[in-house]
C-alpha atoms as a PDB file:
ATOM      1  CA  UNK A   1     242.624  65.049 -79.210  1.00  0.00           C
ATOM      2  CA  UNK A   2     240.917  65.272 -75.598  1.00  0.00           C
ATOM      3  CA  UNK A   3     238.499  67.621 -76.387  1.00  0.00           C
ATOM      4  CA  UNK A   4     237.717  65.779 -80.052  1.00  0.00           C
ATOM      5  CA  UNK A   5     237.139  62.783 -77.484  1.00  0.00           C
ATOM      6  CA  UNK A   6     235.448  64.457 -75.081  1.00  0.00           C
ATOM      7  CA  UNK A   7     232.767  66.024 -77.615  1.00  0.00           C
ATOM      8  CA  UNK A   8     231.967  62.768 -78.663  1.00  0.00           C
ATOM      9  CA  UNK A   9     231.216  60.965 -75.592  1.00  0.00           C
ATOM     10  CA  UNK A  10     228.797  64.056 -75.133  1.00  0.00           C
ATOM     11  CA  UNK A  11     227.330  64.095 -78.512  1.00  0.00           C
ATOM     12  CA  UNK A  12     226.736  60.226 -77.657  1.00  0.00           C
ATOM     13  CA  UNK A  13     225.189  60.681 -74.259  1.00  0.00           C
ATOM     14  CA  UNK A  14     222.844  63.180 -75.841  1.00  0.00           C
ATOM     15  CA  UNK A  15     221.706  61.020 -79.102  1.00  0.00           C
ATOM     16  CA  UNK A  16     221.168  57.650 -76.664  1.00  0.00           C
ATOM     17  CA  UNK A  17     219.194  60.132 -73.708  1.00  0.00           C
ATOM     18  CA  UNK A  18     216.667  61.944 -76.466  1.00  0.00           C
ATOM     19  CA  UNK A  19     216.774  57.918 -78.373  1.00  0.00           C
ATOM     20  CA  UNK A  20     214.728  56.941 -75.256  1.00  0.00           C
ATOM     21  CA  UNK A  21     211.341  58.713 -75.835  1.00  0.00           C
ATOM     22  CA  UNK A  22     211.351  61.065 -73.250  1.00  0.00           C
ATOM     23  CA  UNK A  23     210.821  63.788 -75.689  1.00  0.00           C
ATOM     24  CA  UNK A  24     207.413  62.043 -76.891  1.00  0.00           C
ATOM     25  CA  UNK A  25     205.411  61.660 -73.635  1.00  0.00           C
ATOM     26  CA  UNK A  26     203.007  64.332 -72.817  1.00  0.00           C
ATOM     27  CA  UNK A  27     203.019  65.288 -68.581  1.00  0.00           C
ATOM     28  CA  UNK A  28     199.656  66.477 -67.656  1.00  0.00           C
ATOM     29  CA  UNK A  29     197.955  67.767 -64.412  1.00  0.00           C
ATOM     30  CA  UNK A  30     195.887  65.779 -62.054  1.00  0.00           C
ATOM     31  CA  UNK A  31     193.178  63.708 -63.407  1.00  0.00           C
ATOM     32  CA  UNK A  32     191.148  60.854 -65.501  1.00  0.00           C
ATOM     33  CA  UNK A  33     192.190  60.574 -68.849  1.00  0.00           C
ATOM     34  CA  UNK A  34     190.431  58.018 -71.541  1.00  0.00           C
ATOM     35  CA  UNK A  35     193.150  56.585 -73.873  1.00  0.00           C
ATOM     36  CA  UNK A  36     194.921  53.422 -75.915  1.00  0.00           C
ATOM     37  CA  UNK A  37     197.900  51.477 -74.112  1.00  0.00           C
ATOM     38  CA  UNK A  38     200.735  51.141 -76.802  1.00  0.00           C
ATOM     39  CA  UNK A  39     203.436  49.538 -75.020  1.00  0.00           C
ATOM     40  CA  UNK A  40     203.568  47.463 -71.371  1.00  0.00           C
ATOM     41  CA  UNK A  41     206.861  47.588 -70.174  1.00  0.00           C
ATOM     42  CA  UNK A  42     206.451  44.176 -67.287  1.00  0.00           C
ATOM     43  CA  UNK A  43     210.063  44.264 -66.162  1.00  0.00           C
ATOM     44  CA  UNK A  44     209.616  48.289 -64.954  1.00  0.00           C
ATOM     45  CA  UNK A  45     206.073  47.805 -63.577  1.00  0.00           C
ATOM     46  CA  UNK A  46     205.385  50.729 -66.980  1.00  0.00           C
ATOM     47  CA  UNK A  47     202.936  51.449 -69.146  1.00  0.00           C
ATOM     48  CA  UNK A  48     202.404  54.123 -72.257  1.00  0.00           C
ATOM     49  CA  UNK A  49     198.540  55.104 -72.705  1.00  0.00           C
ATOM     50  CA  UNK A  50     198.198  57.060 -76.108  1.00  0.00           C
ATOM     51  CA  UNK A  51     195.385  59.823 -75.026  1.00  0.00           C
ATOM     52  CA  UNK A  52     193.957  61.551 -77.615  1.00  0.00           C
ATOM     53  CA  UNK A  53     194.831  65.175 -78.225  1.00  0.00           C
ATOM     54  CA  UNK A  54     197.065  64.707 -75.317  1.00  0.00           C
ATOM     55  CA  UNK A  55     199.903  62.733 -76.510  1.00  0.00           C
ATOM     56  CA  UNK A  56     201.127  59.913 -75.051  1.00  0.00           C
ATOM     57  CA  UNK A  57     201.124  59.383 -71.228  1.00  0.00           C
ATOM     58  CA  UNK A  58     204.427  57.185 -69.490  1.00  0.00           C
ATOM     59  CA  UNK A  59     203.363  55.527 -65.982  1.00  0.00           C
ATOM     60  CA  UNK A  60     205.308  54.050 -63.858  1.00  0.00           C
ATOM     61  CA  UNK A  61     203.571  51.903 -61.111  1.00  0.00           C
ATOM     62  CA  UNK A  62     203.698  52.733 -57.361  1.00  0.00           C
ATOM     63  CA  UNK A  63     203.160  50.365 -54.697  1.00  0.00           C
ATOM     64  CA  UNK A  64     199.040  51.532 -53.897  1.00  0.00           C
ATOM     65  CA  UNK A  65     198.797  51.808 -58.069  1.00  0.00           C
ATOM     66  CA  UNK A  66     195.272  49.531 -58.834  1.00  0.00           C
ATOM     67  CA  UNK A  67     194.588  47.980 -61.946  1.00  0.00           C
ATOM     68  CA  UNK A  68     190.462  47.717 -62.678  1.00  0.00           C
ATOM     69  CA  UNK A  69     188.525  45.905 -64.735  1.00  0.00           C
ATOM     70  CA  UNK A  70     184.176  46.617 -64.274  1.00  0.00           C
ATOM     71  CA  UNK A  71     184.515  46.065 -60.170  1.00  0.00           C
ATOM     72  CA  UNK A  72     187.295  43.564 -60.139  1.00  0.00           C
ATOM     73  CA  UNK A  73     190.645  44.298 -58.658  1.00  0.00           C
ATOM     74  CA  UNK A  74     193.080  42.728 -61.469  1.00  0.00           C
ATOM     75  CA  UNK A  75     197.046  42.481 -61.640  1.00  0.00           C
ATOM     76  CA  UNK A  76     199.528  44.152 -63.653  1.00  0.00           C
ATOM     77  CA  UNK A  77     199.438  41.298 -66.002  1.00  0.00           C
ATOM     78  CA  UNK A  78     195.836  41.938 -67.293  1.00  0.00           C
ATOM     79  CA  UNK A  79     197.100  45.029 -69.348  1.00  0.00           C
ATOM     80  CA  UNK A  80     198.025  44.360 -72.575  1.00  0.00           C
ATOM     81  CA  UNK A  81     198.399  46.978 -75.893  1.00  0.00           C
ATOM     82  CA  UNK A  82     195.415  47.930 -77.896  1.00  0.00           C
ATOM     83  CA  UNK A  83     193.356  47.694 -74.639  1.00  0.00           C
ATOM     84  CA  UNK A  84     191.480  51.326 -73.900  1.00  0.00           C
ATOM     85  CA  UNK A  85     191.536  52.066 -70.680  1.00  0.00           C
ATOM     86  CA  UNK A  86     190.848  54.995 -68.248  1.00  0.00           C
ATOM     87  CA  UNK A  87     193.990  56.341 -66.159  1.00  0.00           C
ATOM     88  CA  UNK A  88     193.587  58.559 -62.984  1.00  0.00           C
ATOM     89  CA  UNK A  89     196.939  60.400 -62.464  1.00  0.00           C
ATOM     90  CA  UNK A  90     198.715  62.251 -59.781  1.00  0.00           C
ATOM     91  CA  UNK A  91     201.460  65.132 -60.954  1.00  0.00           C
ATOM     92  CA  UNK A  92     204.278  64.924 -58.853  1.00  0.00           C
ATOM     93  CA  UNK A  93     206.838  67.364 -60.281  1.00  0.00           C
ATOM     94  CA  UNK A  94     207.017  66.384 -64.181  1.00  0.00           C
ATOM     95  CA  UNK A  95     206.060  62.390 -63.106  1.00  0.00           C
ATOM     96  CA  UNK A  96     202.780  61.540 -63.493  1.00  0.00           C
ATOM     97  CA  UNK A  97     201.971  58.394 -60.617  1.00  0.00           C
ATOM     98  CA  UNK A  98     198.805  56.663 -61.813  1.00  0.00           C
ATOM     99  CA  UNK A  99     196.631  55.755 -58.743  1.00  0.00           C
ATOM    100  CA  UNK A 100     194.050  54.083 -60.743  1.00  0.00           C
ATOM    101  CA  UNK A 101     194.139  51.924 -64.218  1.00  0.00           C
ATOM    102  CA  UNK A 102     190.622  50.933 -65.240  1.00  0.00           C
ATOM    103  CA  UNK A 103     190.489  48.341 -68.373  1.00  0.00           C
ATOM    104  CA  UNK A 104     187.868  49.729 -70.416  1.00  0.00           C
ATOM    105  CA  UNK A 105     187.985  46.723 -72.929  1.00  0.00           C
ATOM    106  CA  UNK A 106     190.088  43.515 -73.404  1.00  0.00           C
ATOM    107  CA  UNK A 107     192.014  45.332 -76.463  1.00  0.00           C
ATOM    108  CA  UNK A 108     190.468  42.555 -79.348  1.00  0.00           C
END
């Protein structure tokens, strides 16, 4: 009865770890990439930015991350989903650290 127990719990921690998405982001190298935001995550500082051809990009904010908007310096609470926007990445391991978020459009 242990081991039926025991399978279970790990059959559960597996469905609720690949139920969080971290099979559908896409980890690319160093760069700009041009792309939708479809979710903004405010309580984790996170965004997801849908890049074409690419898949879908997860971003979690850093302390020297800058949101951009024409010249403007703007705050996490100008991005919204639909907007397009241009994302300048760092790879760190399999993270991805954006240093720069550039709001290409307003999203309407």
């Amino acid at each position: 009865m242990k081991s039926l127990s025991l399978l279970f719990l790990v059959a559960l921690s597996v469905g609720l770890l690949t139920g969080c998405g971290a099979d559908d982001t896409a980890v690319v190298e160093s760069g700009t990439y041009e792309g939708t935001i479809t979710e903004v995550n405010a309580d984790e500082q996170e965004i997801y930015v849908s890049v074409p051809e690419t898949g879908t990009l997860e971003l979690y904010f850093t302390d020297s991350t800058r949101v951009m908007s024409d010249t403007t310096e703007r705050s996490f609470d100008a991005l919204q989903t639909n907007q397009q926007v241009a994302v300048e990445v760092n790879k760190v391991g399999q993270r991805l650290d954006p240093v720069t978020v550039t709001i290409q459009d307003d999203g309407s």
